[in-house]
Protein backbone atom coordinates (compact mmCIF):
# COMPACT_ATOMS: atom_id res chain seq x y z
CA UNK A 1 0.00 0.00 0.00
CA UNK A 2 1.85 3.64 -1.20
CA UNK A 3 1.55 6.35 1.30
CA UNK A 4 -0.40 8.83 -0.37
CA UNK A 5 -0.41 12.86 0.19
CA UNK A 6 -4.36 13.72 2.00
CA UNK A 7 -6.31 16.21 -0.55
CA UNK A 8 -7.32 19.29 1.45
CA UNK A 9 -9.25 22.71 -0.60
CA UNK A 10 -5.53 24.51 -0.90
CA UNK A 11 -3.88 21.63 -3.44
CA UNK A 12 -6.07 22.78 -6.34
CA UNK A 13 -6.69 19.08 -7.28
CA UNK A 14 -3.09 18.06 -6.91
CA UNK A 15 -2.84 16.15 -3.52
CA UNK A 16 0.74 16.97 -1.92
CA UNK A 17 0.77 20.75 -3.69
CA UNK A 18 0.03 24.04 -2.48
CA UNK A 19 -1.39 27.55 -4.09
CA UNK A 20 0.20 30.51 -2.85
CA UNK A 21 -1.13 34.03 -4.09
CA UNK A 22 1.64 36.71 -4.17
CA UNK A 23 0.36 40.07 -4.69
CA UNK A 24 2.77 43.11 -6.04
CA UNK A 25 5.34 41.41 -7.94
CA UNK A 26 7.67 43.79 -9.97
CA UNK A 27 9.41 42.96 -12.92
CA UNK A 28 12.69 44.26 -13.98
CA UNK A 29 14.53 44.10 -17.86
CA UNK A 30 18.00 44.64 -18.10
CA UNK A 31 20.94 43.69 -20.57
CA UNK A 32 22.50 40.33 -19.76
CA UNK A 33 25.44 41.09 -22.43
CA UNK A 34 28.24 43.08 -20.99
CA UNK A 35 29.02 46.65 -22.74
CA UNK A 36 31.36 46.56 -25.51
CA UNK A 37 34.51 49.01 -26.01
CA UNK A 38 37.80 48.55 -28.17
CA UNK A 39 40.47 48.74 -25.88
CA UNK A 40 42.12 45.51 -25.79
CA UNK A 41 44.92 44.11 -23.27
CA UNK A 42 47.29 42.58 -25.69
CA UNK A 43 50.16 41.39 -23.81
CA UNK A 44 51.53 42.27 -20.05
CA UNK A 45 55.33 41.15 -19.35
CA UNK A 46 57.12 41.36 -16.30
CA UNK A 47 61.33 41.56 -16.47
CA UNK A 48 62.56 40.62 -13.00
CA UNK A 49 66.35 40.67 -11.86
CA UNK A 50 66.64 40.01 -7.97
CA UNK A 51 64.39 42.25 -6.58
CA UNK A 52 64.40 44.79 -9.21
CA UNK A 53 61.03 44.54 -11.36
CA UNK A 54 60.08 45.74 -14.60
CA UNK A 55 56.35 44.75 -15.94
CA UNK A 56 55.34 46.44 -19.62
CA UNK A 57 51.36 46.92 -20.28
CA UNK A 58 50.65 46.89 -23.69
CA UNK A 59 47.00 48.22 -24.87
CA UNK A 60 45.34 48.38 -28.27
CA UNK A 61 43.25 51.48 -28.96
CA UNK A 62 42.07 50.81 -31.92
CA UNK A 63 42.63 50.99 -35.50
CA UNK A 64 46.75 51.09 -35.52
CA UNK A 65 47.22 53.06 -32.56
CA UNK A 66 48.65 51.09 -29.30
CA UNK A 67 50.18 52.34 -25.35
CA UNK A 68 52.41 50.98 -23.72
CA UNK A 69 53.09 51.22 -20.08
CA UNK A 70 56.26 50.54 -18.41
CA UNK A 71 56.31 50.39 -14.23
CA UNK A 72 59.77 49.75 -12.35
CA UNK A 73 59.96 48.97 -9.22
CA UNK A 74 62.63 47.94 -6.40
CA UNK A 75 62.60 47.84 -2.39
CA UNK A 76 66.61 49.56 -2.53
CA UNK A 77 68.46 52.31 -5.16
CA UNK A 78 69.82 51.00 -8.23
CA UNK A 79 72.54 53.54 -9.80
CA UNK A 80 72.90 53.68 -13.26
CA UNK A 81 69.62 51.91 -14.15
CA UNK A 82 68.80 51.96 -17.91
CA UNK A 83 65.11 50.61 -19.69
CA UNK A 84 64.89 50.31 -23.47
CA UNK A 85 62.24 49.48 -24.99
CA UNK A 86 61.89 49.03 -28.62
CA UNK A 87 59.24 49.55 -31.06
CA UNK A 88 58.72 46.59 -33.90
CA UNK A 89 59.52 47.55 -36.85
CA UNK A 90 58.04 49.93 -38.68
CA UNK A 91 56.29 51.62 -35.50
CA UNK A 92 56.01 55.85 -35.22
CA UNK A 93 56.58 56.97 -31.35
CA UNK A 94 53.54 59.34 -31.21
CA UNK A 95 53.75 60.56 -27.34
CA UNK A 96 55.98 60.20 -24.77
CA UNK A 97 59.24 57.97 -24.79
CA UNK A 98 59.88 54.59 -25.41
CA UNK A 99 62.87 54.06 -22.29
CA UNK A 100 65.06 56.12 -19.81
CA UNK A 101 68.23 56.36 -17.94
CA UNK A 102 68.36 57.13 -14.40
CA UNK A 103 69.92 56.92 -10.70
CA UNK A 104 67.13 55.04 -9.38
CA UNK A 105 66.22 55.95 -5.66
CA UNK A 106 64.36 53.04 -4.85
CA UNK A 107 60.19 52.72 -4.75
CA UNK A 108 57.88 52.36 -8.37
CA UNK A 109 58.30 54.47 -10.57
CA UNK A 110 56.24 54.29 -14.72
CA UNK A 111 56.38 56.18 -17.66
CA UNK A 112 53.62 55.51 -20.50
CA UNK A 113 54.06 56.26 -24.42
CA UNK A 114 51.91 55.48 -27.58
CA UNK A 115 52.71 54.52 -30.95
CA UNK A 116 51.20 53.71 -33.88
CA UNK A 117 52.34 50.78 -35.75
CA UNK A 118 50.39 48.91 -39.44
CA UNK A 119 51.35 45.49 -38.28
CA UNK A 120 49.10 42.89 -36.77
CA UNK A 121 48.70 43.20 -32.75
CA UNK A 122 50.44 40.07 -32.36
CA UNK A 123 53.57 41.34 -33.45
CA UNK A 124 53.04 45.43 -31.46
CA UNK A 125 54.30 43.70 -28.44
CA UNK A 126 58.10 43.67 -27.34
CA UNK A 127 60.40 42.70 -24.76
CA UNK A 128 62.08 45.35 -22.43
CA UNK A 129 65.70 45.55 -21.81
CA UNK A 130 66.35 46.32 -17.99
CA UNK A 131 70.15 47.01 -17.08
CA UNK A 132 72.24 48.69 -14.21
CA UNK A 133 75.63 48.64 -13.02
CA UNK A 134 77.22 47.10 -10.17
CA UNK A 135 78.45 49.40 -7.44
């Protein structure tokens, strides 16, 4: 013998189920796709020597136009610290510049610079060159 549910008035005709009136429901439509935009993050490297650190951003903007951002960092001064960075071939330097020489004090320090280059995105990105004497 199966244990069936008990029909009482609430179970609309289906024994074991229940009707439940909700009153003031609100309804809400919004976009389930995420917003476009055409900046792209093509390729972040990070150059590290001991504890001196050197990470290069590299953004699309669209059409042929890139930036490039290039953050150093270290806990202690590093005399004679040079960055180079070079464009691929066949890039423009548009703004700002593209690597630096410095007694570095210690701390973060970034300088940014854009370019505009025909070539595929695949080949905008390039490797840094991080150097520094020895005291």
């Amino acid at each position: 013998m199966r244990n069936a549910p008990l029909s009482v008035p609430q179970d609309g005709g289906l024994p074991g189920s229940r009707s439940v009136m909700v009153l003031n429901l609100t309804s809400v439509d919004f976009p389930l796709a995420p917003a476009g935009g055409d900046a792209h993050s093509l390729r972040s490297t990070t150059v590290t020597r001991g504890d001196v650190a050197l990470r290069k951003q590299l953004t699309w903007l669209g059409d042929d136009r890139y930036a490039a951002q290039l953050t150093l960092s270290a806990p202690r001064a590093v005399p004679g610290l040079e960055v180079a960075d070079s464009l691929p071939e066949g890039a423009v330097l548009t703004s700002g510049q593209a690597g630096f020489a410095v007694d570095f004090a210690g701390g973060s320090m970034t300088i940014s610079y854009t370019f505009t280059f025909s070539g595929t995105p695949e080949q905008a990105g390039t490797d840094p060159l991080l150097r520094w004497r020895l005291p």
